[in-house]
Protein backbone atom coordinates (compact mmCIF):
# COMPACT_ATOMS: atom_id res chain seq x y z
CA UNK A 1 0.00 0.00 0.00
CA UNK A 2 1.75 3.25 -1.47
CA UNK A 3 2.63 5.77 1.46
CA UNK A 4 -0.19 8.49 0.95
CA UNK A 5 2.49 11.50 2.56
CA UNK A 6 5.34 10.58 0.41
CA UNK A 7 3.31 10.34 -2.89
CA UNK A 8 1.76 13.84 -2.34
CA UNK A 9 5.28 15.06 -1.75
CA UNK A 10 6.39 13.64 -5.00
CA UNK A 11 3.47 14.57 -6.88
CA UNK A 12 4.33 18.34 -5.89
CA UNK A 13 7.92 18.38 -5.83
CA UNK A 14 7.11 16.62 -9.59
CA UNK A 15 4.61 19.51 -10.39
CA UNK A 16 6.96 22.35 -9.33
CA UNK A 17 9.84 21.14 -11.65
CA UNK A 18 7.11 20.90 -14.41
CA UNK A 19 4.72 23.63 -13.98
CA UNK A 20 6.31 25.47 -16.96
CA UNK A 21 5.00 22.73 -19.00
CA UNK A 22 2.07 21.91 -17.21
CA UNK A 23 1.09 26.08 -17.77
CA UNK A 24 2.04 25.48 -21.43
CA UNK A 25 0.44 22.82 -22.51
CA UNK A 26 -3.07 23.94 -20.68
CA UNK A 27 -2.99 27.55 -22.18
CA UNK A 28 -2.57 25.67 -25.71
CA UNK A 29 -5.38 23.42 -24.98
CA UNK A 30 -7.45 26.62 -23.00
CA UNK A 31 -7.54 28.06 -26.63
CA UNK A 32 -9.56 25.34 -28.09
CA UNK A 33 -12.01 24.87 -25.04
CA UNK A 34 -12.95 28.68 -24.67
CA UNK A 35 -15.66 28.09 -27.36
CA UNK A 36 -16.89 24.88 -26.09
CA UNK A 37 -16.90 26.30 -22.44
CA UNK A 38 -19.13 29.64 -23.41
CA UNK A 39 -21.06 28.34 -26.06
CA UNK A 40 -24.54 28.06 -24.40
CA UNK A 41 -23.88 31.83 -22.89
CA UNK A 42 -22.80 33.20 -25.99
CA UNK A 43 -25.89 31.03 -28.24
CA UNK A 44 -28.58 32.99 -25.68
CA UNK A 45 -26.18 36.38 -26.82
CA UNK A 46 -26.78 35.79 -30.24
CA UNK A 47 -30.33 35.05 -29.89
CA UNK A 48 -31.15 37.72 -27.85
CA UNK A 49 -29.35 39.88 -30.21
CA UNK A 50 -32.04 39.07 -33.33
CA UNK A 51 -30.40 35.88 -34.76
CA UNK A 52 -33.15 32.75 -35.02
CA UNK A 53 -32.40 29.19 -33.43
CA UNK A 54 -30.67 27.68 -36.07
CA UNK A 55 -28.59 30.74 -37.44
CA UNK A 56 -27.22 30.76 -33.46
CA UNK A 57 -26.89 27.08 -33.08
CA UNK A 58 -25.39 26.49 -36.81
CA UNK A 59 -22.39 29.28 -35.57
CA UNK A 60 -21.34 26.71 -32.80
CA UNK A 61 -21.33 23.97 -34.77
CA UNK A 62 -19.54 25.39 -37.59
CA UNK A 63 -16.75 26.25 -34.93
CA UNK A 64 -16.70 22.79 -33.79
CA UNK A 65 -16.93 20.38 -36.53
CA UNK A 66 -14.02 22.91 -38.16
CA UNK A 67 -11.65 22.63 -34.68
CA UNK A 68 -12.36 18.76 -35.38
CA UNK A 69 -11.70 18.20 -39.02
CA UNK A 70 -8.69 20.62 -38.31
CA UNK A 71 -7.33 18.22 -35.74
CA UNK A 72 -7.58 15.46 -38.20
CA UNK A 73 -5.73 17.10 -40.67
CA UNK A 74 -2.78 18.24 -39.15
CA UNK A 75 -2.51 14.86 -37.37
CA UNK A 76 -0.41 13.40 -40.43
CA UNK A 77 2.23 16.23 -39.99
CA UNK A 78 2.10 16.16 -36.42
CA UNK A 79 5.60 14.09 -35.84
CA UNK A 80 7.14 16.24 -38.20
CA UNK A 81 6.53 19.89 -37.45
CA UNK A 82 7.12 22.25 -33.97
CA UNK A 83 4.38 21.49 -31.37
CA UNK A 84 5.48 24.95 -29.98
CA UNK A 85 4.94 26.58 -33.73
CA UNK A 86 1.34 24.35 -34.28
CA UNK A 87 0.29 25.96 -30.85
CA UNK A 88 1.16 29.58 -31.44
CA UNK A 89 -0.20 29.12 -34.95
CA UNK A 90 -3.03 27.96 -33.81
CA UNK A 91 -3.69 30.72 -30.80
CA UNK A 92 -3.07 33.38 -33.03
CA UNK A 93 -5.54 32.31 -36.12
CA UNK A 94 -8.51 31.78 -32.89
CA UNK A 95 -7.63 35.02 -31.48
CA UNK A 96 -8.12 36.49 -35.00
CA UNK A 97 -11.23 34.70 -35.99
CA UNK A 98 -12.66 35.76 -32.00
CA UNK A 99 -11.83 39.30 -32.67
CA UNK A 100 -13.92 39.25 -36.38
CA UNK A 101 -16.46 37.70 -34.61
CA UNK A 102 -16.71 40.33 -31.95
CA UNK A 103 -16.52 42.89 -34.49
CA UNK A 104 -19.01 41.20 -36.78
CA UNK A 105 -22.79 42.72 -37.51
CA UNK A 106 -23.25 40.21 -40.54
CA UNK A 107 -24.24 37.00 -39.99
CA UNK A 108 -22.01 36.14 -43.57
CA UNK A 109 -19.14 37.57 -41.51
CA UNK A 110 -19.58 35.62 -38.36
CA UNK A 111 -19.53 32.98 -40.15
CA UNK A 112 -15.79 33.68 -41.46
CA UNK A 113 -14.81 34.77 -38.03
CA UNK A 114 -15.93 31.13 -35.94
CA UNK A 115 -14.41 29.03 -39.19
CA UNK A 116 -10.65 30.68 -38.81
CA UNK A 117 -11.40 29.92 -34.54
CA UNK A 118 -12.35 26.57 -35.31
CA UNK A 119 -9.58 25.83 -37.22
CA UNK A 120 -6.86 28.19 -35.20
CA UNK A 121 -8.41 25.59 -32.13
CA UNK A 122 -7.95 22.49 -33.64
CA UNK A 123 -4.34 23.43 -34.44
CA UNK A 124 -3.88 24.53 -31.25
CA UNK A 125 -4.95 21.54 -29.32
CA UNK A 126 -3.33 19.37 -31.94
CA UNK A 127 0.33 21.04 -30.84
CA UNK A 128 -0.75 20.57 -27.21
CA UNK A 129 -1.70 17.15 -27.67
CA UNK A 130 0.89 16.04 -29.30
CA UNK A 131 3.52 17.08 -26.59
CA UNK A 132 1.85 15.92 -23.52
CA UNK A 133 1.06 12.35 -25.27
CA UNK A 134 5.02 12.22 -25.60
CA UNK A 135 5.47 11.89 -22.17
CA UNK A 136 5.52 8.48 -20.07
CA UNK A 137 2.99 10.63 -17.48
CA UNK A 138 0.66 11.54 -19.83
CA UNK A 139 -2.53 10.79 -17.98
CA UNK A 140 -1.42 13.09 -15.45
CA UNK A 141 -1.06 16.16 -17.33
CA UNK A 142 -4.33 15.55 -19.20
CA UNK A 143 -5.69 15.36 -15.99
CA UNK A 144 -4.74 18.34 -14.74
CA UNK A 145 -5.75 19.67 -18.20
CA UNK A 146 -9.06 18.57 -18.10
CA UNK A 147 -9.28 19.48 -14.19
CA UNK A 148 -7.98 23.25 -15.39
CA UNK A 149 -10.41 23.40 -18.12
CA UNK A 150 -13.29 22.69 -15.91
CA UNK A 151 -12.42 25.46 -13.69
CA UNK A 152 -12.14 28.05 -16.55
CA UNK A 153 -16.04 26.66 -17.79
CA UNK A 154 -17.06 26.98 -14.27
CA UNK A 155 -15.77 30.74 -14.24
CA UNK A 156 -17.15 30.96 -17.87
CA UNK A 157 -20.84 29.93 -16.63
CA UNK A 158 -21.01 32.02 -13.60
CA UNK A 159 -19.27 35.45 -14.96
CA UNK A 160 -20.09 36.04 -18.80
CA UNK A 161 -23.67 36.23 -18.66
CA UNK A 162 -22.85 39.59 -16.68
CA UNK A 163 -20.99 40.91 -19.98
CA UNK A 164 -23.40 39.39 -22.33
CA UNK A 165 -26.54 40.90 -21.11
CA UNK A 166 -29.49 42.66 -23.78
CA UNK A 167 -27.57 40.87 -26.38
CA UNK A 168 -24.33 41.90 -26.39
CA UNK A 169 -22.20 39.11 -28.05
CA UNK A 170 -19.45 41.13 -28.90
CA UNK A 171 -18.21 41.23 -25.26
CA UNK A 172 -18.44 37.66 -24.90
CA UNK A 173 -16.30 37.05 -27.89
CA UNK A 174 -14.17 40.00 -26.72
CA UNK A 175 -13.97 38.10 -23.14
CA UNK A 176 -12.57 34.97 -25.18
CA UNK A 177 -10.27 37.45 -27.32
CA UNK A 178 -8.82 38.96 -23.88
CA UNK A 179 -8.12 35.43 -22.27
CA UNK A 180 -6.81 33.62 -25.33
CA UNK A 181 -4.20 36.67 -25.80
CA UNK A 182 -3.26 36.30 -22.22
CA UNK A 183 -2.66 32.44 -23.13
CA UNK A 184 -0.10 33.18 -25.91
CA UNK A 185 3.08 33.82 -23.66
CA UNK A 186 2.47 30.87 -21.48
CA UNK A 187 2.16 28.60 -25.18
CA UNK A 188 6.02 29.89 -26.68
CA UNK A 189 6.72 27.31 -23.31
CA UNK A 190 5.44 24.60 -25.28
CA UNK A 191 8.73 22.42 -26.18
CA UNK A 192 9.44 21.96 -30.06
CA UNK A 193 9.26 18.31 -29.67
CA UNK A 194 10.95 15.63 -28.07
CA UNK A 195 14.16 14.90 -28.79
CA UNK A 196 13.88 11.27 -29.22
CA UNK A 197 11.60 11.80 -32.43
CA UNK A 198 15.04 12.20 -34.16
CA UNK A 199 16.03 8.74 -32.81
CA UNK A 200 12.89 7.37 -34.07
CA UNK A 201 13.32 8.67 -37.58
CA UNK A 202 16.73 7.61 -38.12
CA UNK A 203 15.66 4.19 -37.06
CA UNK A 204 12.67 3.97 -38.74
CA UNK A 205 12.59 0.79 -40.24
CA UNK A 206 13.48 -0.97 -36.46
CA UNK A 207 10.54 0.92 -35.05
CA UNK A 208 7.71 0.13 -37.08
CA UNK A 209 9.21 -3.30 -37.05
CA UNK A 210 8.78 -3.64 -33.21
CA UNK A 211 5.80 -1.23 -32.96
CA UNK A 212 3.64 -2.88 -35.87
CA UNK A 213 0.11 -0.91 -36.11
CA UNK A 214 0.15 1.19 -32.65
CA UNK A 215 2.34 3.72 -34.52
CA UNK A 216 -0.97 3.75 -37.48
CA UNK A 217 -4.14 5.62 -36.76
CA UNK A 218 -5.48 2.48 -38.73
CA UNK A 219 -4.12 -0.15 -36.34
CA UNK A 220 -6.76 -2.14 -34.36
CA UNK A 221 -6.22 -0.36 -31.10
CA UNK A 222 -5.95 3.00 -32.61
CA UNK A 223 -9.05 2.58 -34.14
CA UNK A 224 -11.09 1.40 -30.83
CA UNK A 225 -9.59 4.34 -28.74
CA UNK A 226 -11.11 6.68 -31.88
CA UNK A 227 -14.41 4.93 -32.07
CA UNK A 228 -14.70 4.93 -28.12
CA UNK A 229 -14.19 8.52 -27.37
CA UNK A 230 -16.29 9.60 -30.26
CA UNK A 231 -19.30 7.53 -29.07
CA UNK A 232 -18.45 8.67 -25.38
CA UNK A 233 -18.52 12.34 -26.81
CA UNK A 234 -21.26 12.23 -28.64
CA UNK A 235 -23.29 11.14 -25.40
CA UNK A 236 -21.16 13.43 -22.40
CA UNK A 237 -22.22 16.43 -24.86
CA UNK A 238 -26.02 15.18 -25.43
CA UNK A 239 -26.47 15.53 -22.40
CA UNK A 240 -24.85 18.36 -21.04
CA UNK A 241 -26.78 20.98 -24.16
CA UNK A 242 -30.14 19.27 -22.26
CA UNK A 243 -29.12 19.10 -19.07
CA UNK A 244 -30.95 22.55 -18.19
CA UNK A 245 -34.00 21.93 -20.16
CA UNK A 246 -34.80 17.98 -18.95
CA UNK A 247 -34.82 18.71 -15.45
CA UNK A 248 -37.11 22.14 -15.75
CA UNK A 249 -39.69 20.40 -17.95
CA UNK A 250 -39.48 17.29 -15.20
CA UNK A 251 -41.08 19.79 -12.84
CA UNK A 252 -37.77 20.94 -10.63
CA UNK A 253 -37.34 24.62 -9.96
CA UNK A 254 -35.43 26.49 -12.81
CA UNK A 255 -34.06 28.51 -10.03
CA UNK A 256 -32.57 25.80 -8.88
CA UNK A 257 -31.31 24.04 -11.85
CA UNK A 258 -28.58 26.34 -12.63
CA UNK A 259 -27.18 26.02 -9.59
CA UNK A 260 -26.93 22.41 -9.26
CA UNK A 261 -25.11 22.36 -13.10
CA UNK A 262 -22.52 24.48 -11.59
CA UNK A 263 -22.00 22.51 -8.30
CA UNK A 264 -21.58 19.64 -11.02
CA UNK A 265 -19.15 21.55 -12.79
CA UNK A 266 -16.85 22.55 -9.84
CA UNK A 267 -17.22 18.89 -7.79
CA UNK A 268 -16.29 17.31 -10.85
CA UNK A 269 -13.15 18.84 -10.78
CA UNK A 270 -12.09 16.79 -7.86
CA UNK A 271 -12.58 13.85 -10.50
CA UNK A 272 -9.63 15.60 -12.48
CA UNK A 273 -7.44 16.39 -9.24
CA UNK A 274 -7.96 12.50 -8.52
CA UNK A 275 -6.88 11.51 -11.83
CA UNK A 276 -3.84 13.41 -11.43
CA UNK A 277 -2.54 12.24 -8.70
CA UNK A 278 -3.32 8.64 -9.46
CA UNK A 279 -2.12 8.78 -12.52
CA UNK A 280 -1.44 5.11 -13.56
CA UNK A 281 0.07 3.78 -10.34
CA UNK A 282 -3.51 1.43 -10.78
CA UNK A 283 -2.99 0.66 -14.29
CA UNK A 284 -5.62 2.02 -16.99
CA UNK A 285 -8.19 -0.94 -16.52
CA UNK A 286 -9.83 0.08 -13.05
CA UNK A 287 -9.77 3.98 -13.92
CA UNK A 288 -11.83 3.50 -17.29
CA UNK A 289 -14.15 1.09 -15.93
CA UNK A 290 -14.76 2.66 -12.32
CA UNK A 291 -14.75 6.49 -13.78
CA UNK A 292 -17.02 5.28 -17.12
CA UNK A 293 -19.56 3.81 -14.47
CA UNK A 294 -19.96 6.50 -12.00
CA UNK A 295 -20.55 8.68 -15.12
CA UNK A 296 -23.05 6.44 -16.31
CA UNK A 297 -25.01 6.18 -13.01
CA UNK A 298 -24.71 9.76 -12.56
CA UNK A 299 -26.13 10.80 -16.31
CA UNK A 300 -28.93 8.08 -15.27
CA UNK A 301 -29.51 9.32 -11.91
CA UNK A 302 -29.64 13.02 -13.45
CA UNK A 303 -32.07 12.23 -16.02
CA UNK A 304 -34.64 10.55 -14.25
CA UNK A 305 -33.90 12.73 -11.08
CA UNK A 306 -37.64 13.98 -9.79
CA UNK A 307 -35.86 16.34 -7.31
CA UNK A 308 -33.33 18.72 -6.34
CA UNK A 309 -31.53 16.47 -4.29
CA UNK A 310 -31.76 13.95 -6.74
CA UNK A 311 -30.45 15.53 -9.14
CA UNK A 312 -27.53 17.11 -7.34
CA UNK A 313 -26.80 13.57 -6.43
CA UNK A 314 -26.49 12.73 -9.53
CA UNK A 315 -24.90 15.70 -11.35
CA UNK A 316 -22.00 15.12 -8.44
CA UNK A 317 -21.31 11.44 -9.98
CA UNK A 318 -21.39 12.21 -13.70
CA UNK A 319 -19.48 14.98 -13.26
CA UNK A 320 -16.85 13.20 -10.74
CA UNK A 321 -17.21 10.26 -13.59
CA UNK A 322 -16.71 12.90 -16.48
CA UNK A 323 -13.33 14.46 -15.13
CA UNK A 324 -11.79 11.58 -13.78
CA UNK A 325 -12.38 8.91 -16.66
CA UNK A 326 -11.80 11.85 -19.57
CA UNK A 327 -7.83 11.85 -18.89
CA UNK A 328 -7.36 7.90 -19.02
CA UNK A 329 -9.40 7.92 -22.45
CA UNK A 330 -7.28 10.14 -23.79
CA UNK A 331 -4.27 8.66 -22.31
CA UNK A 332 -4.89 5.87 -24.17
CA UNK A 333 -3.98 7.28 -27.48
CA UNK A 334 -0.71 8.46 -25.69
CA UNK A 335 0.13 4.86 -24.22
CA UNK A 336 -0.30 3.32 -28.09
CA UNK A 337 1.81 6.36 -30.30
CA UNK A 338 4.37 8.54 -28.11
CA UNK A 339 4.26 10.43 -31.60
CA UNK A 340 1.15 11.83 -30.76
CA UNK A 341 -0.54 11.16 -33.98
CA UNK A 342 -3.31 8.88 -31.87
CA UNK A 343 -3.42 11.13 -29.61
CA UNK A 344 -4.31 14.56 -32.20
CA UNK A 345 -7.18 12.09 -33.72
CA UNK A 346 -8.88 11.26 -30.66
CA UNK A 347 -9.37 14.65 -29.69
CA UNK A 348 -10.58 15.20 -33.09
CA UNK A 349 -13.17 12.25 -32.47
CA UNK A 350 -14.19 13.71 -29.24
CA UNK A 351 -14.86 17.26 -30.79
CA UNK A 352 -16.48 15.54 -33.83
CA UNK A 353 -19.10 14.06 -30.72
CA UNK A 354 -19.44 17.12 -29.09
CA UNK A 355 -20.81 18.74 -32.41
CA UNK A 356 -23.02 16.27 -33.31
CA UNK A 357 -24.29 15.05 -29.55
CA UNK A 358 -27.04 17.77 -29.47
CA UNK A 359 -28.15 17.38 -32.71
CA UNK A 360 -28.73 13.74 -32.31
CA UNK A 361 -30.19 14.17 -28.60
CA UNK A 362 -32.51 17.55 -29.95
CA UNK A 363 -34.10 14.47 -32.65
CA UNK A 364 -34.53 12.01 -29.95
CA UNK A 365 -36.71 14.29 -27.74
CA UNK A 366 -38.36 15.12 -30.70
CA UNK A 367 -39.56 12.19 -32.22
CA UNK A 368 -39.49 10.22 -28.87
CA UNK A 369 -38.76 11.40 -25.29
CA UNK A 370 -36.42 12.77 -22.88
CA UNK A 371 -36.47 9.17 -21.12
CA UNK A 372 -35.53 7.37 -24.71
CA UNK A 373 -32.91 9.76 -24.41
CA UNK A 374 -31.85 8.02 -21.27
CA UNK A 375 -31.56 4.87 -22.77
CA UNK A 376 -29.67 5.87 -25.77
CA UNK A 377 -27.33 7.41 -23.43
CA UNK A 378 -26.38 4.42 -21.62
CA UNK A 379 -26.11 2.11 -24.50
CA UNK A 380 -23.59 4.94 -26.21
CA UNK A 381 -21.38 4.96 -22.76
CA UNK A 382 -21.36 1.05 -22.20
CA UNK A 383 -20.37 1.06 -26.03
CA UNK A 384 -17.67 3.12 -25.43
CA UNK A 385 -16.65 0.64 -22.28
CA UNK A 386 -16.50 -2.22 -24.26
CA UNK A 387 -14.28 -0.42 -27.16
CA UNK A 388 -11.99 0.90 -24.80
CA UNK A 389 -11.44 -1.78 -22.10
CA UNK A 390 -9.48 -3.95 -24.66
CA UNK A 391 -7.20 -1.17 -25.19
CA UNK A 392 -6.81 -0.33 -21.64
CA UNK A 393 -5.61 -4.26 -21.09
CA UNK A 394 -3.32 -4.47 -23.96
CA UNK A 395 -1.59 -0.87 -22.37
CA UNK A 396 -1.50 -2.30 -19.17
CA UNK A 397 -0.15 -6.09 -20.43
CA UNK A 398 2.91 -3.93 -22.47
CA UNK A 399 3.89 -1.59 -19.48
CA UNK A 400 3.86 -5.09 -17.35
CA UNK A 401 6.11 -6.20 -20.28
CA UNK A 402 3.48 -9.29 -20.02
């Protein structure tokens, strides 16, 4: 049994040697999250500003499904080009296509402006992804990522309707202009890339030769980490853009409701905090199943919930579930390709979910019900069990040298 004291010490001693990178790597990554994180703020903003439904909703996606077919194709060139240059690249084509949007009074032109953040975001968190999946510790700095992220939404949610109010979506977008220029000198801390790529390249031939597929996007296990996040996306995000309106039409308070989606967010963050210090001292196999799970019971929980205390019961699980689990998934791509290629495509899978989750939830309520919606949620997370426990073993078997 690990001495708790003496880990904590070595997590922080670890932390203050690395906190350079740490700071990097999660401004680089902050960058392509900002739009995510304000989205349902800056959506009412538009609305309220004389855009319909779909003209608002179509901006986000736009943004999104560009950040995620960005991602996928830079991921070719991602062993062969700066990480530091992809993320300053990337910040400063967001920060240009934030500031058109602020300044924007055509919806033609707001359209330009969220395409060049989409794709200024996916190149972004492509350099960012790529250097933490280089590292043996991976896990942990996604962790802390993901943990960090959290906090910024939770600041996001509670602050920027303040800016935003009688419509004014160019101070939102402003907001997200401000905080991705502060980002940019924290990002030129991003390393070039690791060193031992140059190993790997002069000895080519011996590496594919002992790696076989897991250095291809195509290989087996590549393709189940891919397939897993994207179904687990496309679920996490289904419910989170409904996760306001189920409860409210299930007859709990709307005064209420807001407040028990931000004690979600911020609880969950202990999720992330866990992760990190964990890392994989447990292996991968009992973090994806245990954090996958509590998420599930906690989506279920918050569904169905027929009262606040219900539903803050289970908002505290799936969010606990969400940031704890999110960094092992993840990791996963890091374990199978140091290069980071695996790595830049599953985050382009996971945004690729997120954009299409509330489309696909929005039909099912639709057509059906928020409690078909339920169901569909659970099959899409035990899916994304099942695709990703195999992967999990096979990491675990290779570190083991099994």
């Amino acid at each position: 049994m690990p001495n708790l004291r003496e880990d904590l010490d070595a997590f922080i001693r670890n932390a203050q040697r690395e906190w350079r990178f740490v700071l990097a790597t999660f401004a680089a990554s902050g960058v392509g999250y900002l739009g995510s994180s304000a989205a349902p703020v800056i959506v009412s903003a538009l609305i309220e500003s004389g855009l319909n439904h779909q003209q608002a909703g179509d901006l986000g996606t736009i943004e999104l499904m560009t950040l995620a077919l960005t991602t996928s194709l830079v991921m070719p060139y991602v062993p062969r080009v700066s990480h530091r240059r992809l993320a300053i690249v990337g910040a400063l084509l967001a920060a240009t296509g934030l500031l058109i949007s602020a300044l924007s009074v055509a919806y033609s032109t707001m359209i330009i402006g969220r395409l060049l953040t989409g794709i200024g975001s996916g190149i972004a968190i492509s350099g960012a992804n790529a250097a933490v999946a280089a590292r043996e510790d991976a896990e942990r700095i996604f962790a802390i990522i993901w943990t960090g992220g959290g906090a910024i939404t939770a600041m996001l949610s509670v602050n920027l309707p303040k800016v935003v109010t009688g419509g004014n979506y160019a101070m939102g977008f402003g907001t997200l202009l401000v905080l991705c220029v502060v980002a940019l000198p924290f990002i030129r801390w991003v390393p070039p890339r690791p060193a031992s790529y140059g190993q790997e390249s002069a000895e080519e031939g011996a590496d594919e030769a002992d790696a076989g597929s897991t250095l291809s996007v195509f290989g087996l296990q590549a393709l189940l980490v891919i397939a897993g996040t994207f179904i687990y996306a496309v679920g996490e995000q289904a419910v989170w853009q409904f996760a306001y309106t189920i409860p409210v039409e299930a007859g709990i308070d709307e005064d209420l409701v807001g407040p028990i989606l931000g004690f979600t967010t911020v609880m969950g963050l202990s999720g992330g905090a866990i992760a990190a210090w964990l890392g994989t001292r447990l292996g991968r196999i009992f973090p994806v199943v245990i954090g996958t799970l509590a998420c599930l019971g906690g989506q279920w929980t918050f569904l169905s919930a027929a009262n606040p205390w219900v539903l803050a019961g289970g908002g505290l699980f799936w969010g606990l579930g969400f940031y704890f689990v999110s960094p092992f998934q993840i990791g996963l791509a890091a374990a199978i390709d140091r290069r980071g290629r695996v790595a830049v495509a599953t985050g382009g899978s996971m945004n690729f979910g997120y954009a299409l989750g509330p489309t696909i939830a929005g039909r099912i309520i639709h057509h059906v019900n928020s409690e078909a919606l339920v169901y569909v949620i659970v099959a899409m997370t035990l899916s994304s069990l099942f695709l990703l426990l195999p992967v999990a073993i096979r990491a675990d078997r290779d570190e083991r040298g099994d």
